[in-house]
Protein backbone atom coordinates (compact mmCIF):
# COMPACT_ATOMS: atom_id res chain seq x y z
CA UNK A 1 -145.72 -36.93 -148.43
CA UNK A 2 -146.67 -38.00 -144.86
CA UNK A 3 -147.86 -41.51 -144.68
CA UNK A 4 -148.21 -43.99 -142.67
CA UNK A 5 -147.47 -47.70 -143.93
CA UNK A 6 -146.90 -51.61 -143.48
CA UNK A 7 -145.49 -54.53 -145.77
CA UNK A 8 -148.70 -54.70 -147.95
CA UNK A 9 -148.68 -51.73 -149.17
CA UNK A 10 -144.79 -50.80 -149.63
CA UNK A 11 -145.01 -51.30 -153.34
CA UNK A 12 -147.67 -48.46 -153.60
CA UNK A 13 -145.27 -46.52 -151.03
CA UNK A 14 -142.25 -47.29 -153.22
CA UNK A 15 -144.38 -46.32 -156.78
CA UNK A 16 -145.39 -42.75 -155.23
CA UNK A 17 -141.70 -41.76 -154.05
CA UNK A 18 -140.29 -42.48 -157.58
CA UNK A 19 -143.01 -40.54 -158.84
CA UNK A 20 -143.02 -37.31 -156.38
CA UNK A 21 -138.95 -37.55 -156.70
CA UNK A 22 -137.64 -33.57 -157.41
CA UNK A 23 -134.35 -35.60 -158.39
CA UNK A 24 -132.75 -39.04 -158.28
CA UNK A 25 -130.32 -38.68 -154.97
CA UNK A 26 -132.78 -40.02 -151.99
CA UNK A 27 -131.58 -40.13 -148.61
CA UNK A 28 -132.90 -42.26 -146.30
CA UNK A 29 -132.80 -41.27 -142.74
CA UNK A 30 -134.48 -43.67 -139.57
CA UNK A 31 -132.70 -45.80 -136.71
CA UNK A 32 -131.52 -49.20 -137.28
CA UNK A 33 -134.73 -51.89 -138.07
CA UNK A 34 -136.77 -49.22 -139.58
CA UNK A 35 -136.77 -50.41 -142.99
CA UNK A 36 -134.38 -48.65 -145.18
CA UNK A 37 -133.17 -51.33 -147.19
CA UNK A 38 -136.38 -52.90 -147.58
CA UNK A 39 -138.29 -49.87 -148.85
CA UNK A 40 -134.95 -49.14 -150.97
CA UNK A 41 -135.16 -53.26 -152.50
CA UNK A 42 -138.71 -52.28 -153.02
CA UNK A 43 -137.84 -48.91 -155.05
CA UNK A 44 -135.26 -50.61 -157.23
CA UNK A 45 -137.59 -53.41 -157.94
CA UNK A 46 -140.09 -50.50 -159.23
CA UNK A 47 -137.29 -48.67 -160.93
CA UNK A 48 -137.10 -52.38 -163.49
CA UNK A 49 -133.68 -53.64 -161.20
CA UNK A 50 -132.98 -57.06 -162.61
CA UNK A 51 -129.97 -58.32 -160.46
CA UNK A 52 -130.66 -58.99 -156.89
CA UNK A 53 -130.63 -56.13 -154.21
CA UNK A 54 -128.43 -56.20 -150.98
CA UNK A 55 -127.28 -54.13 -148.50
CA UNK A 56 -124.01 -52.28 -149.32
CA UNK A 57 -122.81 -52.19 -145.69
CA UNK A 58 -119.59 -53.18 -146.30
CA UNK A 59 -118.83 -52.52 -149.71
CA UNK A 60 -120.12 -48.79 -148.99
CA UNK A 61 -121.79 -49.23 -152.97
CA UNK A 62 -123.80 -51.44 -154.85
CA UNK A 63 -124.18 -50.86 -158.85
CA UNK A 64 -127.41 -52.01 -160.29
CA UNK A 65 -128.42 -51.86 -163.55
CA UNK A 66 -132.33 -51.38 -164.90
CA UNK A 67 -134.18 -53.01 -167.57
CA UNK A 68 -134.06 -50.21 -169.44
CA UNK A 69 -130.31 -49.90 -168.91
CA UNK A 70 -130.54 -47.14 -166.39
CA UNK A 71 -128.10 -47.19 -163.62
CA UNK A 72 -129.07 -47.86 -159.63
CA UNK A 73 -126.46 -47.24 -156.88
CA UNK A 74 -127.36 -47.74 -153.64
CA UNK A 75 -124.40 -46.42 -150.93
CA UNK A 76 -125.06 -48.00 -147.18
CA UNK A 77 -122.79 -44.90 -144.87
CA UNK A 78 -123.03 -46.83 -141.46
CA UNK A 79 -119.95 -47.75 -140.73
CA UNK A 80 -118.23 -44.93 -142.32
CA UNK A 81 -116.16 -42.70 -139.92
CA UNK A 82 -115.18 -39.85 -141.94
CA UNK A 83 -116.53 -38.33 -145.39
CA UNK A 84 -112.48 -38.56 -146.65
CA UNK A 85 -113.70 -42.28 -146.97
CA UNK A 86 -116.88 -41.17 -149.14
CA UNK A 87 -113.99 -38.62 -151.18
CA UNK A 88 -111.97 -41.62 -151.33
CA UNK A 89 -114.46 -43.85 -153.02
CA UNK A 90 -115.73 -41.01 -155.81
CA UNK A 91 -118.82 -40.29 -154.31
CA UNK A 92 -119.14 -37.23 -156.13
CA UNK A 93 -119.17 -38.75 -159.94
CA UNK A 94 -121.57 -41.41 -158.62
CA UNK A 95 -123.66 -37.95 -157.04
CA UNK A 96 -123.64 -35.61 -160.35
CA UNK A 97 -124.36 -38.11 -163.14
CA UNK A 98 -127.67 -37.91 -163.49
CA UNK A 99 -128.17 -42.04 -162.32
CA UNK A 100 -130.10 -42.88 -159.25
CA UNK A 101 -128.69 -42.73 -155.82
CA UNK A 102 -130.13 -44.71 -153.01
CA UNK A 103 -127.99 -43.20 -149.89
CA UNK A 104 -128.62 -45.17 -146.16
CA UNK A 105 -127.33 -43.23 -143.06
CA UNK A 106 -126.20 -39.85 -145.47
CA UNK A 107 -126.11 -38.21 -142.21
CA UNK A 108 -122.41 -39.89 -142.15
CA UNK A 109 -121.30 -37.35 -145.19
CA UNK A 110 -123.88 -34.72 -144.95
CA UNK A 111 -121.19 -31.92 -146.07
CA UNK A 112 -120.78 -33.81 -149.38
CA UNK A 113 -124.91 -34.30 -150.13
CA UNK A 114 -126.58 -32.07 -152.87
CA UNK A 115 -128.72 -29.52 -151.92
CA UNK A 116 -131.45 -30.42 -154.12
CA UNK A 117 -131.60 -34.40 -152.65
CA UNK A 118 -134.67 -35.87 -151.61
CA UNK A 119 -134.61 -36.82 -147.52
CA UNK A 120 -136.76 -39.80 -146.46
CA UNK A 121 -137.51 -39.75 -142.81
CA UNK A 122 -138.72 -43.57 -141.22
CA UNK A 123 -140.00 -44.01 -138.19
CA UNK A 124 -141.43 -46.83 -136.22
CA UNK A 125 -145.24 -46.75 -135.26
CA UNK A 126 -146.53 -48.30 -131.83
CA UNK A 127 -148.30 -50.81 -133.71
CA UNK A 128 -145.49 -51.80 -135.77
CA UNK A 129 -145.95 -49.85 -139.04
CA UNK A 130 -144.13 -47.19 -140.32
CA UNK A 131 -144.15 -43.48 -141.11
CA UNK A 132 -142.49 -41.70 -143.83
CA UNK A 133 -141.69 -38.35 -144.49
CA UNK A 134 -140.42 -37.02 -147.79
CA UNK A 135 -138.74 -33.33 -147.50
C-alpha cells in the first residue's frame, strides 16, 4: 500500500492496514507530528479497543484489551536509549504471542524486531496530508 491520506479518511486507512496485515507486529516509522499515535488510536479503535488509547511514552507499554477479548499492546521506543531497556521490560513475550503489537520509533530496538513485522512509513505532504507506506 502507497496512499496518500488526511483525517477524514483515517478510519478507511486504519480498516485496510488491519486487513493487508502479513502479521500482528506493525512498526510505525515517520518524524515527530506525523501521526503515529493517531493512526495507531484509530487502528485499535477498529481492532474493537474498549478502554481509552494513549501514548505509551513513558511507560514504554500500554495493554489494551478488545471486545472480543483479544489483546492490544502498543510500545512508544522514543526515549529509549538502549534495547537492554526493551530486554529489560520482556519485549520478546509481548513480540511472540501471537497478540497485536503497535511499536512507535522500533528503529530504537531494531536488533530485537521480527523479521516477518509489518513497517509503516509516514510522511508529511506539502499540503498537510499524509503518505503511508506499508513494506
Amino acid at each position: 500500500m502507497n496512499k496518500n491520506y488526511s483525517l477524514e479518511n483515517l478510519k478507511e486507512i486504519a480498516k485496510e492496514i488491519i486487513a493487508s496485515a502479513k502479521n500482528k507486529t506493525l512498526l510505525f516509522y515517520g518524524q515527530m507530528g506525523v501521526g503515529k499515535t493517531t493512526l495507531i488510536k484509530e487502528i485499535c479503535k477498529q481492532l474493537g479497543v474498549l478502554d481509552t488509547i494513549s501514548s505509551p511514552t513513558f511507560s514504554l507499554v500500554n495493554e489494551y484489551q478488545t471486545s472480543k477479548k483479544d489483546k492490544v499492546f502498543h510500545f512508544d521506543f522514543y526515549r529509549i536509549t538502549d534495547e537492554e531497556e526493551a530486554l529489560d521490560m520482556g519485549i520478546e513475550e509481548y513480540l511472540y504471542n501471537n497478540d497485536w503489537c503497535l511499536i512507535e520509533w522500533p528503529e530504537n530496538i531494531e536488533n530485537l524486531l521480527p523479521l516477518e513485522a509489518v513497517e509503516i512509513h509516514l510522511s508529511i505532504l506539502e499540503d498537510g496530508g499524509r503518505n503511508i507506506q506499508l513494506k
